[in-house]
Protein backbone atom coordinates (compact mmCIF):
# COMPACT_ATOMS: atom_id res chain seq x y z
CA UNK A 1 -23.14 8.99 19.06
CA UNK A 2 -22.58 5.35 19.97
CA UNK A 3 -24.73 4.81 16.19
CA UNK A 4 -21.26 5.42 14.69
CA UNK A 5 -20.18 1.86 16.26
CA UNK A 6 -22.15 0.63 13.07
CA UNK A 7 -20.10 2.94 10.64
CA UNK A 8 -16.88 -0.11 9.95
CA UNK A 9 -19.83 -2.74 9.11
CA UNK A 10 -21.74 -0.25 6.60
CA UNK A 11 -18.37 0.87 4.74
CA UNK A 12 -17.51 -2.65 4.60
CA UNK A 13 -21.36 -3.93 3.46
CA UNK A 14 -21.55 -0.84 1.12
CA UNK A 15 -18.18 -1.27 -0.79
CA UNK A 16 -19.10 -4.82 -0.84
CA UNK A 17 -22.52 -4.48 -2.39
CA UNK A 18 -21.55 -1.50 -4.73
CA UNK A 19 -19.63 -4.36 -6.95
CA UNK A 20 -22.29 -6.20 -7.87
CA UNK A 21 -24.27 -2.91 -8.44
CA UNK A 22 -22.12 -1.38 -10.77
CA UNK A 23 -22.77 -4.67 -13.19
CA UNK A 24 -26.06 -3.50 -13.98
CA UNK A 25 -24.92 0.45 -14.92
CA UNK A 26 -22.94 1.55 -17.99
CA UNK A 27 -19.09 3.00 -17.31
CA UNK A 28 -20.21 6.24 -16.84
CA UNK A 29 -22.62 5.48 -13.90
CA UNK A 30 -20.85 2.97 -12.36
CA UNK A 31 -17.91 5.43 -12.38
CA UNK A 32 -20.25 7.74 -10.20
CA UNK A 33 -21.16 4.81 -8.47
CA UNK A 34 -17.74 4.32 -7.14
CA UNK A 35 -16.50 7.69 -6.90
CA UNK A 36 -19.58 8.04 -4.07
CA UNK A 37 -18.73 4.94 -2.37
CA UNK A 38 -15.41 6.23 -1.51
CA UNK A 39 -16.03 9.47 -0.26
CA UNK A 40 -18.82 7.81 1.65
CA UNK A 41 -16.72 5.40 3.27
CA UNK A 42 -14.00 7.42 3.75
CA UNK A 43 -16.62 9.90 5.79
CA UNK A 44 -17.42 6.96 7.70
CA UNK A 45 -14.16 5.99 8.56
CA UNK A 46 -13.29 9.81 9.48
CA UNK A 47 -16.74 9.73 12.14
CA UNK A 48 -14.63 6.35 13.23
CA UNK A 49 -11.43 7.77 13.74
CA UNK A 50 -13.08 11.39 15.33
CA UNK A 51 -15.67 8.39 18.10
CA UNK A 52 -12.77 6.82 19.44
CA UNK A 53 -9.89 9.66 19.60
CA UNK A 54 -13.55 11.41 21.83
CA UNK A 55 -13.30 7.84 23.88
CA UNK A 56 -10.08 7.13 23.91
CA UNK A 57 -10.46 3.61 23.97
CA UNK A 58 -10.94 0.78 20.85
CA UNK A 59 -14.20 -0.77 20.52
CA UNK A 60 -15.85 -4.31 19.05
CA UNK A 61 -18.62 -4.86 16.78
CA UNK A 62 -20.40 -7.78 16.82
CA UNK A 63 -22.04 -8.97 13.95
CA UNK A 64 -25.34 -10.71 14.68
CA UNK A 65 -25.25 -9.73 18.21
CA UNK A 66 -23.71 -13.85 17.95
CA UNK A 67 -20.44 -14.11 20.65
CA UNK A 68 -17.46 -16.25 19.63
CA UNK A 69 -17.10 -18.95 17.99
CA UNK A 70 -20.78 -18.44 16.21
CA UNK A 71 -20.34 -14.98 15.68
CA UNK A 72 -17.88 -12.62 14.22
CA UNK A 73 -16.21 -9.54 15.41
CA UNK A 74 -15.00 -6.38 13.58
CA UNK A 75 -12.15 -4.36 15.80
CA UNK A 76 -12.21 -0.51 15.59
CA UNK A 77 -9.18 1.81 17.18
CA UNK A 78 -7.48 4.90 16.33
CA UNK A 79 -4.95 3.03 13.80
CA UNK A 80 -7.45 1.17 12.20
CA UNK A 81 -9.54 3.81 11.32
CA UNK A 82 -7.10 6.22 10.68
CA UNK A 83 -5.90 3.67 8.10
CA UNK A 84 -9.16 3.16 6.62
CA UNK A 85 -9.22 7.09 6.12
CA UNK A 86 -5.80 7.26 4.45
CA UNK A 87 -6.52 4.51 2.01
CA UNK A 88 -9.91 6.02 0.96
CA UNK A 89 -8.51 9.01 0.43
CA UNK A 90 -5.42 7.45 -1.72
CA UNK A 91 -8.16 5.33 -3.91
CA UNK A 92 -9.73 8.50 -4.50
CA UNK A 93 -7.12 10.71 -5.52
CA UNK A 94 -5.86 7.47 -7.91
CA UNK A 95 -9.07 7.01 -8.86
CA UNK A 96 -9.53 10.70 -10.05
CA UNK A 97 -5.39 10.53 -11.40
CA UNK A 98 -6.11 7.73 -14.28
CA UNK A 99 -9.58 8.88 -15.41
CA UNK A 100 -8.47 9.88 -19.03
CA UNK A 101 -6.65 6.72 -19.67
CA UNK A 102 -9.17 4.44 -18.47
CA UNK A 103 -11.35 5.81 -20.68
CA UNK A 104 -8.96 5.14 -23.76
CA UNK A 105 -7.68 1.84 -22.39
CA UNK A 106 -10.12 -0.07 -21.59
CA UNK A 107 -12.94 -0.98 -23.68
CA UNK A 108 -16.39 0.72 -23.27
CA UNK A 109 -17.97 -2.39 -22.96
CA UNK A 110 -16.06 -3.38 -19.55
CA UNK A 111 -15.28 -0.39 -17.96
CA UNK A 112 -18.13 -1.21 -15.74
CA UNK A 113 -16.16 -4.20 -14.63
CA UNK A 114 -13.30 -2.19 -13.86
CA UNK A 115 -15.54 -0.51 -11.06
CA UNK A 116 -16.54 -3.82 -9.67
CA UNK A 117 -13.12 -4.58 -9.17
CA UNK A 118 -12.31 -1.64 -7.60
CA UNK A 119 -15.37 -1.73 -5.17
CA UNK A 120 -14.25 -5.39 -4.29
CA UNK A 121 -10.70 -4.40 -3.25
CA UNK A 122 -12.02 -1.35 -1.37
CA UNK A 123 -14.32 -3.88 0.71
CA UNK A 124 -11.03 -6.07 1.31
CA UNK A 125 -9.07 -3.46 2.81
CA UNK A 126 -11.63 -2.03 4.97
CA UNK A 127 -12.30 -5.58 5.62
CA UNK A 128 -8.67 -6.46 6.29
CA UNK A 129 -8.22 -3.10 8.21
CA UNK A 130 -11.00 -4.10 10.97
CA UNK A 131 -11.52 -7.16 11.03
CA UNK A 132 -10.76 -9.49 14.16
CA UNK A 133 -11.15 -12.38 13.13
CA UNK A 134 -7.77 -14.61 11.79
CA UNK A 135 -9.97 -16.53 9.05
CA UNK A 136 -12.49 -13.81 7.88
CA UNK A 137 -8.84 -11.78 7.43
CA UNK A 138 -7.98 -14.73 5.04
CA UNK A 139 -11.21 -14.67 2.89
CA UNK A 140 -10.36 -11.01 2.52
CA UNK A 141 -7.42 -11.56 1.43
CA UNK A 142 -8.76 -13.75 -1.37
CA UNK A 143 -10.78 -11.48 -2.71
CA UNK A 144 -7.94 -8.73 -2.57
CA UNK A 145 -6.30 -11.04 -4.78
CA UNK A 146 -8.61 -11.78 -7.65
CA UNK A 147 -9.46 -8.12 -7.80
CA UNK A 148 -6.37 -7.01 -8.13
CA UNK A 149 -5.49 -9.61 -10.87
CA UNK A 150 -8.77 -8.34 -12.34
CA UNK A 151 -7.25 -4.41 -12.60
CA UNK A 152 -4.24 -5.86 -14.10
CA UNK A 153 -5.62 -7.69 -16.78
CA UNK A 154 -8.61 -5.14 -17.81
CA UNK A 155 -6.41 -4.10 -20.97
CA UNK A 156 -6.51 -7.20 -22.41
CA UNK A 157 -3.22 -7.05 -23.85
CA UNK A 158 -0.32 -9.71 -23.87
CA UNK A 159 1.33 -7.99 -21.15
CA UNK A 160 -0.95 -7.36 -19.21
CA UNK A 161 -2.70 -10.82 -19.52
CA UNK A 162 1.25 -12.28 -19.08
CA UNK A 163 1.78 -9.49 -15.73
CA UNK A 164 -1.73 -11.03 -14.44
CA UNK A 165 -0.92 -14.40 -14.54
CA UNK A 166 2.39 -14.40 -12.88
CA UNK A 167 0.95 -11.80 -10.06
CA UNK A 168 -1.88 -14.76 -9.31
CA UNK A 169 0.74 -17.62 -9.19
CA UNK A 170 2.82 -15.74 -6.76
CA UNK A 171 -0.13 -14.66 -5.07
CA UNK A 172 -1.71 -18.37 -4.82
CA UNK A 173 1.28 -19.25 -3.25
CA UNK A 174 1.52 -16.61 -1.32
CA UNK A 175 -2.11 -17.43 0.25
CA UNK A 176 -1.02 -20.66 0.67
CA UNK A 177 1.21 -20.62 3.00
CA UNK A 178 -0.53 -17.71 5.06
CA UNK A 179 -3.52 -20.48 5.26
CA UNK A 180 -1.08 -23.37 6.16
CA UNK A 181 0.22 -21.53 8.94
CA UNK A 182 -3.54 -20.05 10.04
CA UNK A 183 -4.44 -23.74 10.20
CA UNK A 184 -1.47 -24.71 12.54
CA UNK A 185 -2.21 -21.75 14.60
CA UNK A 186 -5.89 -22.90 14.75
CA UNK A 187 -5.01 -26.28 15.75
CA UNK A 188 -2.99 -24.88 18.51
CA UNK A 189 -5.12 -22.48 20.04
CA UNK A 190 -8.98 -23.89 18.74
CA UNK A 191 -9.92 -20.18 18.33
CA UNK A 192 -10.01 -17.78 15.36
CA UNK A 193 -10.73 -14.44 16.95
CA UNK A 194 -7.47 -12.72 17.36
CA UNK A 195 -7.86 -11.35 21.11
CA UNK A 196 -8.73 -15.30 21.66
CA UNK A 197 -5.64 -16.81 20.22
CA UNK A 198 -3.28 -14.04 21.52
CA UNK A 199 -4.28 -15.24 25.36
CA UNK A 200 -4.15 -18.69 24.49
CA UNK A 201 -0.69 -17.90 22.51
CA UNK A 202 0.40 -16.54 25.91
CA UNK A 203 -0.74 -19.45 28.02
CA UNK A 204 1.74 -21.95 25.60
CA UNK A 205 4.70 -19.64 25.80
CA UNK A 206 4.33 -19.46 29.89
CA UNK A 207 3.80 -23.26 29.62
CA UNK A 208 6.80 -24.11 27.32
CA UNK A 209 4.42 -26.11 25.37
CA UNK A 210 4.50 -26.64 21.19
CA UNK A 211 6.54 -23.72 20.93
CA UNK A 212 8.31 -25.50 17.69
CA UNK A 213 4.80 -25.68 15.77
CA UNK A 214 3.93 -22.37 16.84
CA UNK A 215 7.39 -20.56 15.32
CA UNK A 216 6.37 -22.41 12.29
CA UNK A 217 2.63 -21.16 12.01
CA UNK A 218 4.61 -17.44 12.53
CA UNK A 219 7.07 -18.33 9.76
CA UNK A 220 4.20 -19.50 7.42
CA UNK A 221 2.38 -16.34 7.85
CA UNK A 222 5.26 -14.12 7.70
CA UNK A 223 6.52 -15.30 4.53
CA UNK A 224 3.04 -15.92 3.18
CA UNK A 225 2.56 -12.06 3.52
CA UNK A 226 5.99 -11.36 2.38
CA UNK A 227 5.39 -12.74 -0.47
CA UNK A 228 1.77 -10.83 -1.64
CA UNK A 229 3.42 -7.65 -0.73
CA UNK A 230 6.68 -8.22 -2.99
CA UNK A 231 8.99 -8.02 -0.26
CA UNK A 232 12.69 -9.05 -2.03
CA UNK A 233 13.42 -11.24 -3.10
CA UNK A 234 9.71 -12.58 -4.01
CA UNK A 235 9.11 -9.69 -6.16
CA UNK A 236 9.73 -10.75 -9.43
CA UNK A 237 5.87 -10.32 -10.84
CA UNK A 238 6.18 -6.24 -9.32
CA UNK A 239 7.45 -5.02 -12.10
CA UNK A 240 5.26 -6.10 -14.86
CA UNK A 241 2.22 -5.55 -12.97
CA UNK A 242 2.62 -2.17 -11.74
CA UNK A 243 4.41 -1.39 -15.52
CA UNK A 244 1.72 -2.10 -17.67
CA UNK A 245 -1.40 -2.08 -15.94
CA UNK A 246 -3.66 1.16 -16.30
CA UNK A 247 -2.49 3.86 -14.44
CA UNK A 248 -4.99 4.02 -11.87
CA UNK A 249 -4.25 0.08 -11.26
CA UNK A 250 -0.80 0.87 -11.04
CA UNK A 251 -1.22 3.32 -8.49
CA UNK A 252 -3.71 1.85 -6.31
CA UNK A 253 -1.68 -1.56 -6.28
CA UNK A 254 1.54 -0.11 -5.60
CA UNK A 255 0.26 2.18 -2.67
CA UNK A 256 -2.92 0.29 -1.18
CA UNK A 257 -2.92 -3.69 -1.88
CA UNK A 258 0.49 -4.39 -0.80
CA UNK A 259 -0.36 -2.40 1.81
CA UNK A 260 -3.06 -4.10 2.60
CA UNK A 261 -1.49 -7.13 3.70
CA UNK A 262 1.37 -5.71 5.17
CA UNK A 263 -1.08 -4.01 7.81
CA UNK A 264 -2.83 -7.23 8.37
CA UNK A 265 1.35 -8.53 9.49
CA UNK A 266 1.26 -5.75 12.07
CA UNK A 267 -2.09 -6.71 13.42
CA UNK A 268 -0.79 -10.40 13.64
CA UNK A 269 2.17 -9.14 14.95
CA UNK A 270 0.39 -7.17 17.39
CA UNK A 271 -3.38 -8.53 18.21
CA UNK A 272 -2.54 -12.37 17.51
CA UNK A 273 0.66 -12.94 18.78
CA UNK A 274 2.13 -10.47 20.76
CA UNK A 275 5.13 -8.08 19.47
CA UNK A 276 6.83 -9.42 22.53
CA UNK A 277 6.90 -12.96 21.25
CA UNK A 278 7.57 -11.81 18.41
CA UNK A 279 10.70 -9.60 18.78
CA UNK A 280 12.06 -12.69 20.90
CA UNK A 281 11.76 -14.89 17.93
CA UNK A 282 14.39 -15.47 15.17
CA UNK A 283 11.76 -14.18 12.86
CA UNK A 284 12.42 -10.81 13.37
CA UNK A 285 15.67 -10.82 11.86
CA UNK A 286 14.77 -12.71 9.02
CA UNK A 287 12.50 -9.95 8.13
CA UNK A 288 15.47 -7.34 8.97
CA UNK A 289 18.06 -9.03 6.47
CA UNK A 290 15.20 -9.50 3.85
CA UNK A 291 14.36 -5.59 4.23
CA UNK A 292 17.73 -4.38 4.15
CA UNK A 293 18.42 -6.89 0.81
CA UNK A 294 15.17 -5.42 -0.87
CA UNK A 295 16.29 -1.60 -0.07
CA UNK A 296 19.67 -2.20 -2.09
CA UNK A 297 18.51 -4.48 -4.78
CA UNK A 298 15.12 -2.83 -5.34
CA UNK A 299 16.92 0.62 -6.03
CA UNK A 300 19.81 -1.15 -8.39
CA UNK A 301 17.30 -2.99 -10.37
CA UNK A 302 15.23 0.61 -10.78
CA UNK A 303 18.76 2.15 -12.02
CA UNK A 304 19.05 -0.28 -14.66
CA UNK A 305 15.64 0.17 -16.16
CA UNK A 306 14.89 2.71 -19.18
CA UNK A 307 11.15 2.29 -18.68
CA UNK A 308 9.97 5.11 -16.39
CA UNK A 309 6.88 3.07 -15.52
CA UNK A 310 8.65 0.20 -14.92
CA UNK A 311 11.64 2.49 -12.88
CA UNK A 312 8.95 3.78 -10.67
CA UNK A 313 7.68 0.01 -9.86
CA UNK A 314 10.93 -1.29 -8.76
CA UNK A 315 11.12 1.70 -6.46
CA UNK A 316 8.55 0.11 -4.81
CA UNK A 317 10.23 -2.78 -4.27
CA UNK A 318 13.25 -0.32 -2.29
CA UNK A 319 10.50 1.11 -0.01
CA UNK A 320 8.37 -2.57 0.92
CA UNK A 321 12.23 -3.14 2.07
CA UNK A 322 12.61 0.10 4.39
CA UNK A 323 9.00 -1.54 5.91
CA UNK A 324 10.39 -4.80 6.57
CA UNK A 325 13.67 -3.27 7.53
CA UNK A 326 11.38 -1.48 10.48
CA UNK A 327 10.06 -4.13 11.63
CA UNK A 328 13.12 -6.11 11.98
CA UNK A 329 14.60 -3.99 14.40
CA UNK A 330 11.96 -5.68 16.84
CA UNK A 331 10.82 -2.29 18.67
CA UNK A 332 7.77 -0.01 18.95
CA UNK A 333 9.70 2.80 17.04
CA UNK A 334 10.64 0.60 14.31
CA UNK A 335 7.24 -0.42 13.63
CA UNK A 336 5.72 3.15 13.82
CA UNK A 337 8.48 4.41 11.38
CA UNK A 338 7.24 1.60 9.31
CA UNK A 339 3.54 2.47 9.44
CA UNK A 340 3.89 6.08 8.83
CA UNK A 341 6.71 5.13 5.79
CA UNK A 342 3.84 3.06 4.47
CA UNK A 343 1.82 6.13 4.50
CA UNK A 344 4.44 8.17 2.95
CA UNK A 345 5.10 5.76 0.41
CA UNK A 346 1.73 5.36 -0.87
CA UNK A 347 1.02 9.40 -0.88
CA UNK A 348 4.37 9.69 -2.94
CA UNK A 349 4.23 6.27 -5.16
CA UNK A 350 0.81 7.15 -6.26
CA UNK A 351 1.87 10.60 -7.54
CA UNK A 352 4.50 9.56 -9.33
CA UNK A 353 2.50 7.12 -11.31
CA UNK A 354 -0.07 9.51 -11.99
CA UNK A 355 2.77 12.18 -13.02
CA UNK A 356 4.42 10.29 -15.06
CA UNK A 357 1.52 9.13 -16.67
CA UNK A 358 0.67 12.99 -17.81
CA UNK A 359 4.53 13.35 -18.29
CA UNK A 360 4.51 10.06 -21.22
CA UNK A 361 1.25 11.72 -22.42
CA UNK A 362 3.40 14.60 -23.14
CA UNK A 363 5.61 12.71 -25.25
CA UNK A 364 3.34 11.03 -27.26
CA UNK A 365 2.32 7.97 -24.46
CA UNK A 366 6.29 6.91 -24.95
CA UNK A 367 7.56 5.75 -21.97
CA UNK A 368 11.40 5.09 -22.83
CA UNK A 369 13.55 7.78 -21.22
CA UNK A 370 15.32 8.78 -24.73
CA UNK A 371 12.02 10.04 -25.45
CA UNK A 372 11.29 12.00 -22.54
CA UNK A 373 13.23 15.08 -22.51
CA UNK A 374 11.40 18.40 -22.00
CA UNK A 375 8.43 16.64 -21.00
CA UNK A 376 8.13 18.82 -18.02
CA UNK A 377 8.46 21.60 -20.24
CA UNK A 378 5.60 20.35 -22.28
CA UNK A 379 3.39 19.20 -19.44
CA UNK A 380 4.51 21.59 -16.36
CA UNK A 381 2.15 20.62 -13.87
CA UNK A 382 3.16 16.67 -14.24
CA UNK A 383 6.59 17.47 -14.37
CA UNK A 384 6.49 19.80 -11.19
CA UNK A 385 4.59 16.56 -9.53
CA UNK A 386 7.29 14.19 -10.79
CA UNK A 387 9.67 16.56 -9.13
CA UNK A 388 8.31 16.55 -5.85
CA UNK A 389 7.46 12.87 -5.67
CA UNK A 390 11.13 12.24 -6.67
CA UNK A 391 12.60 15.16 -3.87
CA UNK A 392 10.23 12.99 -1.57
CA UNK A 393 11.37 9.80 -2.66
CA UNK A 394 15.05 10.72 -2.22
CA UNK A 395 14.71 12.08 0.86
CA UNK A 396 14.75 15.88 0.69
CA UNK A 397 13.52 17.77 3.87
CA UNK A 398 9.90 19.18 3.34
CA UNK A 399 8.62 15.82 1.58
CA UNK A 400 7.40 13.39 3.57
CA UNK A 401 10.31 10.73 2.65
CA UNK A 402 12.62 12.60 4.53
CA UNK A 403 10.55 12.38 7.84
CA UNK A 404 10.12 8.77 7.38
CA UNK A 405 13.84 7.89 6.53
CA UNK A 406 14.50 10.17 9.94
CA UNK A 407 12.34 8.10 11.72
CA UNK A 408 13.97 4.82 10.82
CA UNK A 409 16.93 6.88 11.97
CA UNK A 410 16.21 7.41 15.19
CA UNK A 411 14.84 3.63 15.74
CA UNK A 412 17.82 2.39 14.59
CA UNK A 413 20.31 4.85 16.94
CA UNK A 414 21.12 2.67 19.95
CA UNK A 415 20.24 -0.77 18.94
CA UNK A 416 23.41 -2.94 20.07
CA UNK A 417 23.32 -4.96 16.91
CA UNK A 418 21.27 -2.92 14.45
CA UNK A 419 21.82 0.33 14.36
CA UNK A 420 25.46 0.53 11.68
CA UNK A 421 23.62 -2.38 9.35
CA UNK A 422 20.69 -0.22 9.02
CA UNK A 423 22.05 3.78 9.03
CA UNK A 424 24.58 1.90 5.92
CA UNK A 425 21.72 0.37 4.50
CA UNK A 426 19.69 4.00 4.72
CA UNK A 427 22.54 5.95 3.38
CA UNK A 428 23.29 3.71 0.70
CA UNK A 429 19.66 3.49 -0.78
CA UNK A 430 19.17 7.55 -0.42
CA UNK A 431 22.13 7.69 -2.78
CA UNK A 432 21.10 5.26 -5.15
CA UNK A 433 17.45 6.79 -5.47
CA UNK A 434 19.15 10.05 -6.19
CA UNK A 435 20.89 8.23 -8.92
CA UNK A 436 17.68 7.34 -11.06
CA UNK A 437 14.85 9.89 -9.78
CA UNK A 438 17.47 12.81 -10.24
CA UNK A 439 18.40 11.06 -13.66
CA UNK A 440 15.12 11.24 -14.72
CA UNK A 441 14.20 14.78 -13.77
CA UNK A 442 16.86 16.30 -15.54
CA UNK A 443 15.79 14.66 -18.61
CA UNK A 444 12.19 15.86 -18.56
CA UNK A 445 13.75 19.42 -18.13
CA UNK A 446 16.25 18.80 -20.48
CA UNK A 447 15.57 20.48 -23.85
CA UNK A 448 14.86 17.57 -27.56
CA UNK A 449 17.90 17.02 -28.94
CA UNK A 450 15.92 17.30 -32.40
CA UNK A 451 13.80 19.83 -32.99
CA UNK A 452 12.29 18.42 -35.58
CA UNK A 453 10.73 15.56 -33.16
CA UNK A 454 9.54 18.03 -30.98
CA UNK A 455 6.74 19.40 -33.65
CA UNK A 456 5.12 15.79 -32.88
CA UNK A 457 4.57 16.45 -29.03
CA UNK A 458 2.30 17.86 -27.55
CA UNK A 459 1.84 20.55 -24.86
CA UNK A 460 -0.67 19.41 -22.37
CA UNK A 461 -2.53 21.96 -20.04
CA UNK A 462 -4.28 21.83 -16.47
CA UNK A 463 -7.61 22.73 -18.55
CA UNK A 464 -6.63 19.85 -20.73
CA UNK A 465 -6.48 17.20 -17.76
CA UNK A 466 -8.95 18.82 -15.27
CA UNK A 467 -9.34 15.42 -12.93
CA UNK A 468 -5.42 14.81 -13.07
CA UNK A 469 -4.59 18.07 -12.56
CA UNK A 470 -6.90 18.14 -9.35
CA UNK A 471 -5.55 14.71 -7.93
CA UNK A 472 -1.92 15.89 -8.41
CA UNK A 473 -1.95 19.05 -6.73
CA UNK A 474 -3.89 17.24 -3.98
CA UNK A 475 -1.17 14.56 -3.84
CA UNK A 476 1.64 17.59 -3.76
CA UNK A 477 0.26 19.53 -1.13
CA UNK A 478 -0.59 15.86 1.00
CA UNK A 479 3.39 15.31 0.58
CA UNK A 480 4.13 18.43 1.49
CA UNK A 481 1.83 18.49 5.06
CA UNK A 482 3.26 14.79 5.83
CA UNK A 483 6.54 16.01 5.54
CA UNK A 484 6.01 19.88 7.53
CA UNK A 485 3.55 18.16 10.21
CA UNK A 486 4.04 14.88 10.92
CA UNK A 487 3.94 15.01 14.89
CA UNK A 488 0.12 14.55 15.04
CA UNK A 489 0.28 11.74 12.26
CA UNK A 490 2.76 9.64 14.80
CA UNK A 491 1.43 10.93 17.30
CA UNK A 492 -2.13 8.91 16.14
CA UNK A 493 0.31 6.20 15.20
CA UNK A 494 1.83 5.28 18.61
CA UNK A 495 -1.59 5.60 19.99
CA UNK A 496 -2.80 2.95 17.96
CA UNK A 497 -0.54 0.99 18.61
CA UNK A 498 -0.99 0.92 22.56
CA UNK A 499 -4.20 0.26 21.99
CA UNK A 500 -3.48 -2.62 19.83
CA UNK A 501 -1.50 -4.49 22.90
């Protein structure tokens, strides 16, 4: 039993090694390649989360047997690994979503580089998910980067190249300032492993001492990691990216790599800090405003867009603000309504690229709304998936949106100062993303204005689009048990989290 301590090292070693293994096999075999990496990690990471909910306590892996500062330490607890299961199973299902149009999009000759890239990023994330060590987390982080710039740019179009280049400036300077302030926390502290630093944190906040460098190391992070995760108003490369990137890119970048390094803000929040410095700190409602900001502009910017690709991307942009908007309020409820919305979000985002994907294909791979009507007609399953996705989005009891937007609720309920900004701020963005997603599924269902156009559609199947038929219903049916049965989920959630402090 205790062999399953191993199990975070050899997902993280296996994704990690898979990448440069996949160079040597054609598309179709690093495809299998891949596709078994996942579902072994994600096994892994299930044995993970099943050890320590049997212990009931975290536990550390030590690589090299080596203590602190020669060795390094990976972290394991209920959150982390039930993280680590969610986001295999999301890379899966996105993987399985975009199948047909990586095949047509990307050249034969480099699809086998598209796996690489996606092995790469799945090491990061495990990596970033249990890791304990500040400065391994920022080497992770790197390569996060430069593989998700690599699944932007696989088209090789003008776009794309153009979306790929902006994403790694912002990025750059996004990892810039997350080292800068790293460094000044180093300097301060002289350690790297996070259960290290947060005791010597401690010791200077009893003492009084340097507290002026050490808000700035928190600010440097924070906005370091605002940045890479497109929180408002640093957000302008979201769009592009997400819009015109394959659609298994899309999906896997909107749901998992932003929140990748959101996750790696609650652990510094958490496991390097202390939430209780923290929520004392002006930072906190820096990040509040900022949320709020990006849950208004995100969804106004996504009304004004006739792309439905590009509509669905600044959505995401809306729901990194409800995140930030949860942790602003500066309490254990507010950050598990955060962590479950970011598990919400990336079940629903990730089906409503991959619907509307099959919806476009349905109208003859236009993505402009004036050509979109009856598209559900033509392709029911997508449009019955762009439904739900959308009901979810808006907030619809039965999805799991609405659980999540109740849960900021309830945070937010008896917060002297917070509570009216943030039930305003809720309300207001619920109506606004009824405004476009309800827009845009009474087009699909709407009949073609000329019937003469219509003859040029075509009316796509589930035996026509076997793999994104299968990753759509799974993606309907997850929605649906996040939003019937979330008690266990949060329940998982706040146990995590004790064990983080």
């Amino acid at each position: 039993m205790d062999f399953i301590r191993n199990f975070p090292f050899f997902s993280i070693v296996l994704s990690l090694f898979s990448g440069p293994l996949s160079s040597i096999f054609g598309g179709k075999w690093a495809k299998r390649v891949n596709m078994a990496v996942i579902v072994l990690c994600g096994v892994m990471s299930g044995a993970v989360l099943w050890y320590v909910l049997e212990t009931g306590e975290s536990f550390v892996y030590t690589m090299g047997h080596f203590p602190a500062p020669w060795g390094n330490e990976i972290r394991a607890g209920v959150l982390e690994a039930l993280m680590a299961v969610f986001f295999c199973a999301i890379m899966l299902l996105c993987m399985m979503g975009g199948s047909r149009e990586r095949e047509v999009e990307i050249q034969e000759s480099k699809q086998n580089l598209y796996y690489i890239m996606v092995n790469l990023l799945l090491c990061s994330l495990l990596a970033l998910i249990y890791t304990n060590d500040l400065f391994t987390a920022y080497v992770f982080v790197e390569i996060n980067t430069i593989s998700a710039c690599g699944l932007i740019m696989i088209r090789q179009n003008g776009r794309t190249i153009e979306a790929a280049t902006r994403y790694m400036i912002m990025s750059l300077l996004g990892s810039g300032l997350l080292l800068l302030g790293l460094c000044f926390l180093y300097d301060l502290t002289g350690h790297l492993l996070m259960s290290n630093i947060q005791e010597a944190v401690r010791a200077l906040t009893a003492s009084g001492q340097y507290q002026t460098p050490l808000l700035v190391s928190i600010c440097l992070m924070c906005v370091g990691l605002a940045i890479k995760s497109a929180l408002f108003p640093f957000h302008t490369w979201l769009p592009d990216a997400y819009g015109y990137s394959t659609v298994s890119s899309a999906a896997i970048l909107s749901s998992l790599v932003s929140k990748g390094y959101i996750f790696l803000l609650v652990k510094i929040f958490y496991r390097v800090i202390g939430f209780d410095i923290i929520s004392s700190s002006k930072v906190i409602h820096v990040l509040f405003v900022f949320g709020i900001a990006g849950m208004i502009m995100g969804s106004l910017d996504a009304m004004r867009e006739n792309d439905i690709r590009r509509m669905i991307a600044y959505s995401s942009v809306a729901q990194i603000g409800y995140i930030y908007m949860g942790f602003g309020l500066g309490t254990a409820e507010g950050v598990t309504a955060s962590i479950y919305h970011i598990i919400c979000h990336a079940a629903t985002k990730s089906l409503l690229f991959v619907a509307a994907a099959g919806i476009t294909e349905a109208s003859g791979d236009n993505r402009f709304f004036k050509d979109l009507n009856g598209a559900g007609i033509r392709n029911r399953l997508a449009g019955v998936a762009f439904t739900v996705g959308s009901l979810s989005m808006v907030g619809v009891p039965m999805f799991a949106g609405f659980i999540s937007k109740l849960f900021f609720s309830q945070a937010a309920v008896g917060h002297n100062v917070k509570m009216l900004p943030t039930l305003i701020a809720l309300a207001i963005s619920t109506i606004l993303n009824t405004v476009y997603f309800m827009k845009t599924v009474i087009r699909i269902y709407s009949p073609m204005e000329d019937a003469a156009r219509n003859a040029e559609y075509q009316h796509i199947g589930i035996r026509q689009q076997p793999m994104k038929a299968a990753a759509m219903i799974l993606f309907i049916l997850l929605n649906v048990v996040l939003g019937l049965n979330s008690e266990p989920l949060v329940g998982l959630i706040r146990q995590g989290l004790e064990m983080f402090s």
